[in-house]
N, C-alpha and C. Protein backbone atom coordinates (compact mmCIF):
# COMPACT_ATOMS: atom_id res chain seq x y z
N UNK A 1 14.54 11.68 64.21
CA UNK A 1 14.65 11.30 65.62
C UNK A 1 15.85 10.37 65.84
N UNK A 2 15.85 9.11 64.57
CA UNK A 2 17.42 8.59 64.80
C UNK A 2 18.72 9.61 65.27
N UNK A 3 18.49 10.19 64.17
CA UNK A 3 20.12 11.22 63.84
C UNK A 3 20.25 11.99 65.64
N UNK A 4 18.74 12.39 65.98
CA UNK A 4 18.91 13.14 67.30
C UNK A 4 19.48 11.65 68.14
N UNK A 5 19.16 10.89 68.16
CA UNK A 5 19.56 9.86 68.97
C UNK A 5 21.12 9.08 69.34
N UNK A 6 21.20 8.92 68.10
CA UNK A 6 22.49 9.10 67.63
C UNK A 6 24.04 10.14 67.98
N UNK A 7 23.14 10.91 67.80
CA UNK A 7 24.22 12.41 68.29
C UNK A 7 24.04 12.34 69.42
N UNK A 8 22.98 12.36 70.55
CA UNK A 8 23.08 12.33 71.65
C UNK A 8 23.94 11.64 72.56
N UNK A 9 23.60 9.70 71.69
CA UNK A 9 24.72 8.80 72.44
C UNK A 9 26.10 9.50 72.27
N UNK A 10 26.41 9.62 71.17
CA UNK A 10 28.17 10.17 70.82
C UNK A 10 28.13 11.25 71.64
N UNK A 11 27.45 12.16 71.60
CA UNK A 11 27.79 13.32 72.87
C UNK A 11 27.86 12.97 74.16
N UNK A 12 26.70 11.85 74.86
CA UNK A 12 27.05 11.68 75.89
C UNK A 12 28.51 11.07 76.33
N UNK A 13 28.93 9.78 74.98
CA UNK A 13 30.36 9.39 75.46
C UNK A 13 31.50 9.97 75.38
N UNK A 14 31.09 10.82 74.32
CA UNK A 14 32.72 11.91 74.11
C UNK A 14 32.65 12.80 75.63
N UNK A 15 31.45 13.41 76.10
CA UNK A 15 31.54 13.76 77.51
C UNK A 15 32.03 13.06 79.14
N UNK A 16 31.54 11.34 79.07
CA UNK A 16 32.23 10.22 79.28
C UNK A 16 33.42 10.48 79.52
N UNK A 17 33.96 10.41 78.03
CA UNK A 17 35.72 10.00 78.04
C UNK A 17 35.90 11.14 78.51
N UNK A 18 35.76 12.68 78.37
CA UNK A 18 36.26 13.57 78.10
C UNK A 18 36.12 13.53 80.09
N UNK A 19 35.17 13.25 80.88
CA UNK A 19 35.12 12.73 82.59
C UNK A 19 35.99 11.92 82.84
N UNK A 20 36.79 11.30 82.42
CA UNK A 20 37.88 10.40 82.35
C UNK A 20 39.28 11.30 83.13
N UNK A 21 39.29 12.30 82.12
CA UNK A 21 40.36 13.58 82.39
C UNK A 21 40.01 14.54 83.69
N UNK A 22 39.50 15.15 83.48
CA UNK A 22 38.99 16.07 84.45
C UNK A 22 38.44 15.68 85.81
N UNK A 23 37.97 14.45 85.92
CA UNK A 23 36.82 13.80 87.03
C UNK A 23 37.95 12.65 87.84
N UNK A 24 39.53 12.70 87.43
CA UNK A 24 40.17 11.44 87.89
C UNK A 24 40.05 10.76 88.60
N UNK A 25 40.03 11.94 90.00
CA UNK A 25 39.93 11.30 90.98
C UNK A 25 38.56 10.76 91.56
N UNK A 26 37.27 10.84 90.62
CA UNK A 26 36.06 10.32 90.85
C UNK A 26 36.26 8.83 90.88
N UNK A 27 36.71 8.74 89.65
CA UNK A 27 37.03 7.64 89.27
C UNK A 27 38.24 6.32 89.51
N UNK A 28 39.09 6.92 90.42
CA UNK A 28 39.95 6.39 91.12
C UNK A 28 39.42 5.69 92.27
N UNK A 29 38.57 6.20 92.80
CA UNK A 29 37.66 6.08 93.92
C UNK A 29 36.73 4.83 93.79
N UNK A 30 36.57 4.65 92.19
CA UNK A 30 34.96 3.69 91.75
C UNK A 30 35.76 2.31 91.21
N UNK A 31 37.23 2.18 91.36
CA UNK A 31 38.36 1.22 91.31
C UNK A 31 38.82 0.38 92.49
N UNK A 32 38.15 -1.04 92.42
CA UNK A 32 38.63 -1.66 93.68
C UNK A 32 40.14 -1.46 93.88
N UNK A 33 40.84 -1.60 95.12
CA UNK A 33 42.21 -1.83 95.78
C UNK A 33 43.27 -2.77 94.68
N UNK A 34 42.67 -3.86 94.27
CA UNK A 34 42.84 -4.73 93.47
C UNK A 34 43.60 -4.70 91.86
N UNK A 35 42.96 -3.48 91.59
CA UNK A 35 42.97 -2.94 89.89
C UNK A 35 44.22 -2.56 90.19
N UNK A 36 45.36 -3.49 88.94
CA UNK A 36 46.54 -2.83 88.36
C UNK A 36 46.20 -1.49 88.20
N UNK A 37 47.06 -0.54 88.14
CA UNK A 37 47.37 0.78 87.03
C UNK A 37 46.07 1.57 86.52
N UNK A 38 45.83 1.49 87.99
CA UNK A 38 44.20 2.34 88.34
C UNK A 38 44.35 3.51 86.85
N UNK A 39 45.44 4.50 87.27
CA UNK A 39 44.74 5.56 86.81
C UNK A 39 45.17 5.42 85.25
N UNK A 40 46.13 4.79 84.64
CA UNK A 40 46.06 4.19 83.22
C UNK A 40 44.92 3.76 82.69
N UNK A 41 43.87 3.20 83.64
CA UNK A 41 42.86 2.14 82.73
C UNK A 41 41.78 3.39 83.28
N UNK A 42 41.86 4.18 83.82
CA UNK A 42 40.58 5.38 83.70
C UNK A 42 41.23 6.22 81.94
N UNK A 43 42.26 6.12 82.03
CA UNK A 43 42.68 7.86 81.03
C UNK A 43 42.39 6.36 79.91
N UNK A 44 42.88 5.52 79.87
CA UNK A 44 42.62 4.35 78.47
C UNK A 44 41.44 4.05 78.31
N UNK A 45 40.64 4.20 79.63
CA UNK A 45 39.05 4.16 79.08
C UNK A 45 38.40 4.83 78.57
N UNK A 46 38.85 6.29 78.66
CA UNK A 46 38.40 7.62 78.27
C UNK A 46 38.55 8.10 76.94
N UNK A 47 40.00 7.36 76.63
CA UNK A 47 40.42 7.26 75.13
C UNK A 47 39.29 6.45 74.64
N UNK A 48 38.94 5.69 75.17
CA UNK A 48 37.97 4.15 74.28
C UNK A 48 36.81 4.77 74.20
N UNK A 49 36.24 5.38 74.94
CA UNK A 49 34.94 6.26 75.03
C UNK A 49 34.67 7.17 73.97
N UNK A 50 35.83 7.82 73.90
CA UNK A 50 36.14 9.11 72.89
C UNK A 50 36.11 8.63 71.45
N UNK A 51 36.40 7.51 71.14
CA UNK A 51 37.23 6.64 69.99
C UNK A 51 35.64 6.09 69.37
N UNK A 52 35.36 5.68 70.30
CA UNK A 52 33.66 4.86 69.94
C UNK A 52 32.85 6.24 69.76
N UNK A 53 33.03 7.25 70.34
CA UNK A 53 32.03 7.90 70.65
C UNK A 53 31.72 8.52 68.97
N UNK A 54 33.38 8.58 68.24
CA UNK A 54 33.40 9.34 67.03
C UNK A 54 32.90 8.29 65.96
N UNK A 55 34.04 6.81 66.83
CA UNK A 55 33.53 5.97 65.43
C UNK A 55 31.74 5.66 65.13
N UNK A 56 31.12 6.00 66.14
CA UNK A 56 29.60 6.01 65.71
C UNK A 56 29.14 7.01 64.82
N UNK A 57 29.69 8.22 64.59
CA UNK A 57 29.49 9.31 63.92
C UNK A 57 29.94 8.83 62.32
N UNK A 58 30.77 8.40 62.17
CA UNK A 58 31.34 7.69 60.93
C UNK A 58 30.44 6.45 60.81
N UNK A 59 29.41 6.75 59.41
CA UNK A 59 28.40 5.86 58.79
C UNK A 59 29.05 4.28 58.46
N UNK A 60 30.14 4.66 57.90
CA UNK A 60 31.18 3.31 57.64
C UNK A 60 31.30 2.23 58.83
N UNK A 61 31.96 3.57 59.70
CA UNK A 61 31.82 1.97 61.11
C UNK A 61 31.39 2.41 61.89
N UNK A 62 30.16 2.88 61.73
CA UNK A 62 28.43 2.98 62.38
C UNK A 62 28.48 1.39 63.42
N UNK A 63 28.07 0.43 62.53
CA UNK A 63 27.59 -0.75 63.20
C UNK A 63 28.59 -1.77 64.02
N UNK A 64 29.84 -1.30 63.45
CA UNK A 64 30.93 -2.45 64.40
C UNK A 64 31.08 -1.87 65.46
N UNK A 65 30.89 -0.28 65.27
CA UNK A 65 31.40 0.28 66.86
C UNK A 65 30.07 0.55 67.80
N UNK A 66 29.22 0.69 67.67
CA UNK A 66 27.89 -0.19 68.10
C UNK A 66 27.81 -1.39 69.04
N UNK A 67 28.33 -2.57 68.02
CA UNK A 67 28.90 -3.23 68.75
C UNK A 67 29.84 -3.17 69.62
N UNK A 68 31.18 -3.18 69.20
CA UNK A 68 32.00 -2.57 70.30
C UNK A 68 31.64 -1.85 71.76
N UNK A 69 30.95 -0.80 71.79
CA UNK A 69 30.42 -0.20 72.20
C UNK A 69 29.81 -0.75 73.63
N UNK A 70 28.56 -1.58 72.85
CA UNK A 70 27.76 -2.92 73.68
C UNK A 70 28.83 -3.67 74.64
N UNK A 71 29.88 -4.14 73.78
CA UNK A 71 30.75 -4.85 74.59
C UNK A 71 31.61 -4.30 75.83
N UNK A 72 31.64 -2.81 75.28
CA UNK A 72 32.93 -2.21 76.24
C UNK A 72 31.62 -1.63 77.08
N UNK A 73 30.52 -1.61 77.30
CA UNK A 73 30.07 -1.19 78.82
C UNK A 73 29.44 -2.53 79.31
N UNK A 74 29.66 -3.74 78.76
CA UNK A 74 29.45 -5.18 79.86
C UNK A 74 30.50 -5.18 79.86
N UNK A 75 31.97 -4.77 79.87
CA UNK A 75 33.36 -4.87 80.39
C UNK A 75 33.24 -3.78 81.93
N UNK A 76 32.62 -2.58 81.33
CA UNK A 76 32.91 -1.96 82.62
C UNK A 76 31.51 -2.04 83.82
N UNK A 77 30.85 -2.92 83.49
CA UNK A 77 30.17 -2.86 84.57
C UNK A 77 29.95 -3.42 85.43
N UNK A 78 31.30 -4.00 85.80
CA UNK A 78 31.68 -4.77 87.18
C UNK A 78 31.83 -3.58 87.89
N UNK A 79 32.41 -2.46 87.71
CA UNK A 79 33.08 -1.59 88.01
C UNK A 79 31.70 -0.49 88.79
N UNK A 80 30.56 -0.59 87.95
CA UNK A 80 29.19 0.14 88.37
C UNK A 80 28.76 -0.64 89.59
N UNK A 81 28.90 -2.21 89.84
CA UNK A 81 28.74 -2.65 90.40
C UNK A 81 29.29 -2.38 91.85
N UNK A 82 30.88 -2.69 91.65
CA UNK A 82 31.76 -2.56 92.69
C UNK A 82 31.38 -0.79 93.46
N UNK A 83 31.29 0.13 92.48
CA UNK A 83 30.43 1.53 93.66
C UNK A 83 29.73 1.30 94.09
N UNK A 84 28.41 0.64 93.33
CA UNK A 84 26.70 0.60 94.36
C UNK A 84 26.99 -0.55 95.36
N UNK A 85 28.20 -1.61 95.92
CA UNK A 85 28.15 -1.98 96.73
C UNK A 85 28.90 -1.37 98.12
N UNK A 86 29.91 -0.34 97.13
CA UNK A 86 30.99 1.01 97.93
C UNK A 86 30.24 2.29 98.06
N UNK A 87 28.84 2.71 98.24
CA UNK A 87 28.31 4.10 97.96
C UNK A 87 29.35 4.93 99.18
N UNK A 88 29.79 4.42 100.30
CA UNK A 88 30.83 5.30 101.50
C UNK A 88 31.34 6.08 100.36
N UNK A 89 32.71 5.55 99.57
CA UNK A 89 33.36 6.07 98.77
C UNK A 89 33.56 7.20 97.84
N UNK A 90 32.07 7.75 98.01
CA UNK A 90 31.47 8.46 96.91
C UNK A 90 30.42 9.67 97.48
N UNK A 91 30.59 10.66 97.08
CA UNK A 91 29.77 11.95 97.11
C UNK A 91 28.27 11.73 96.70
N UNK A 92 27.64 10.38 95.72
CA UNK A 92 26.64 10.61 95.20
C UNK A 92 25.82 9.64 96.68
N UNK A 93 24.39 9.93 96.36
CA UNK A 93 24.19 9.07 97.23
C UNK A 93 23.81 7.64 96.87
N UNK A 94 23.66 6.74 97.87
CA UNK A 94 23.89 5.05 97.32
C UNK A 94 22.73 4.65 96.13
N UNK A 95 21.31 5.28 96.57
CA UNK A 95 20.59 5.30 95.17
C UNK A 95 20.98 5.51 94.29
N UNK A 96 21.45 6.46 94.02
CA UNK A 96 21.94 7.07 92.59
C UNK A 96 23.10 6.03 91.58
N UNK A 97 24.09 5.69 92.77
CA UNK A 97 25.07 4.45 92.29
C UNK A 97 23.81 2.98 91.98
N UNK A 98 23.16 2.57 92.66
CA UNK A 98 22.11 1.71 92.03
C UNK A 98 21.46 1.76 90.99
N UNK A 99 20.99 3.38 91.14
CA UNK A 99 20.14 3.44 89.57
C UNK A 99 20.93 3.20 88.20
N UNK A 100 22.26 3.45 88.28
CA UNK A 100 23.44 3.26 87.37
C UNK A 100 23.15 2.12 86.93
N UNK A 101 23.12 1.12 87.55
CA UNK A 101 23.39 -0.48 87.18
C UNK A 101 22.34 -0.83 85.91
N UNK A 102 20.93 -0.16 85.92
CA UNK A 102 19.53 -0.98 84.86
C UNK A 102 19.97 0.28 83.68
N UNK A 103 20.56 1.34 84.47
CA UNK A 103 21.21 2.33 83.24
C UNK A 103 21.74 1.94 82.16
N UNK A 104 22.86 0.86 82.66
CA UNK A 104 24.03 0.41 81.71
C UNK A 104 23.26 -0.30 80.74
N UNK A 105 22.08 -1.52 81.27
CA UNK A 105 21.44 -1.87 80.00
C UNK A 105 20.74 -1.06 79.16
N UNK A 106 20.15 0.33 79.54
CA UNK A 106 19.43 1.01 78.50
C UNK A 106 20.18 1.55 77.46
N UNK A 107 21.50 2.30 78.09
CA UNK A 107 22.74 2.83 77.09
C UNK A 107 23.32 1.33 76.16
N UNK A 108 23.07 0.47 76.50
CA UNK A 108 23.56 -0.77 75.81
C UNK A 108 22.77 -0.70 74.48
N UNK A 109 21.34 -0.79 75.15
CA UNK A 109 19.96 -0.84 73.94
C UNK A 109 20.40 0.59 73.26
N UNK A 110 20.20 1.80 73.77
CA UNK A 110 20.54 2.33 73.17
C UNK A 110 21.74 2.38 71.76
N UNK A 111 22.64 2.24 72.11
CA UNK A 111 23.81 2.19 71.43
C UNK A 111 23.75 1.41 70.03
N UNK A 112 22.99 0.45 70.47
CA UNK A 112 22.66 -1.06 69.55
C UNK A 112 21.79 -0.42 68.49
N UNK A 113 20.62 0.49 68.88
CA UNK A 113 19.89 0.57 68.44
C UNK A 113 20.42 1.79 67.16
N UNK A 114 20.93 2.52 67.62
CA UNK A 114 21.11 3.96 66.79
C UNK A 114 22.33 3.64 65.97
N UNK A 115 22.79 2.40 66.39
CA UNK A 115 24.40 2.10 65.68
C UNK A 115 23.46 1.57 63.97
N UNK A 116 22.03 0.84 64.14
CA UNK A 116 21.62 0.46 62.61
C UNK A 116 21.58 1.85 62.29
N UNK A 117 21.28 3.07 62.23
CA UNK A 117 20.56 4.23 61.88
C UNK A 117 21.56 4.69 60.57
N UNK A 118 21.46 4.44 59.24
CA UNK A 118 22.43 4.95 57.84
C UNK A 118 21.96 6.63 58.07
């Protein structure tokens, strides 16, 4: 059940990053006015997504990127924030941008959790 767990997180983020590319302009949209070099820090996040998503697959640095991991979605979730207070902006509806927010801590637990799994 680890290993399924495991693979799942890395699939969901390599799918993530891989929404990074294809989804741009979703995500251009979920970027306050404010943000330098909007669409650099979507395609660089997507890289980071992709990067973690593998380094979890690699037993070696299983647990630092775990961590990592943990860290880089309390980096982006000002950003979950800034939509569910913008739902106009967005095709989904404003629930859905809310439910995101208690999300980010489960994928956190998650991540943490499957990153011990040898």
């Amino acid at each position: 059940m680890k290993k399924i767990a495991l693979y799942g997180f890395s699939l969901f983020f390599i799918a993530a990053g891989i929404a990074h590319f294809t989804l741009e302009s979703f995500f251009l949209t979920g970027m306050p006015d404010w943000t330098p070099f909007p669409l650099a820090i979507i395609y660089l996040s997507g890289v980071i997504e992709i990067l973690l998503a593998i380094g979890l697959l690699v037993k070696k640095t299983r647990r630092m990127t775990g961590i990592l991991t943990a860290i880089f979605l309390v980096l982006i979730f000002p950003v979950n924030i800034y939509m569910a207070l913008t739902p106009e902006n967005f095709s989904l509806p404003a629930y859905v941008l809310w439910l995101r927010l208690p999300l980010q801590f489960l994928f956190i637990w998650w991540v943490l959790k499957v990153s011990k799994y040898d």
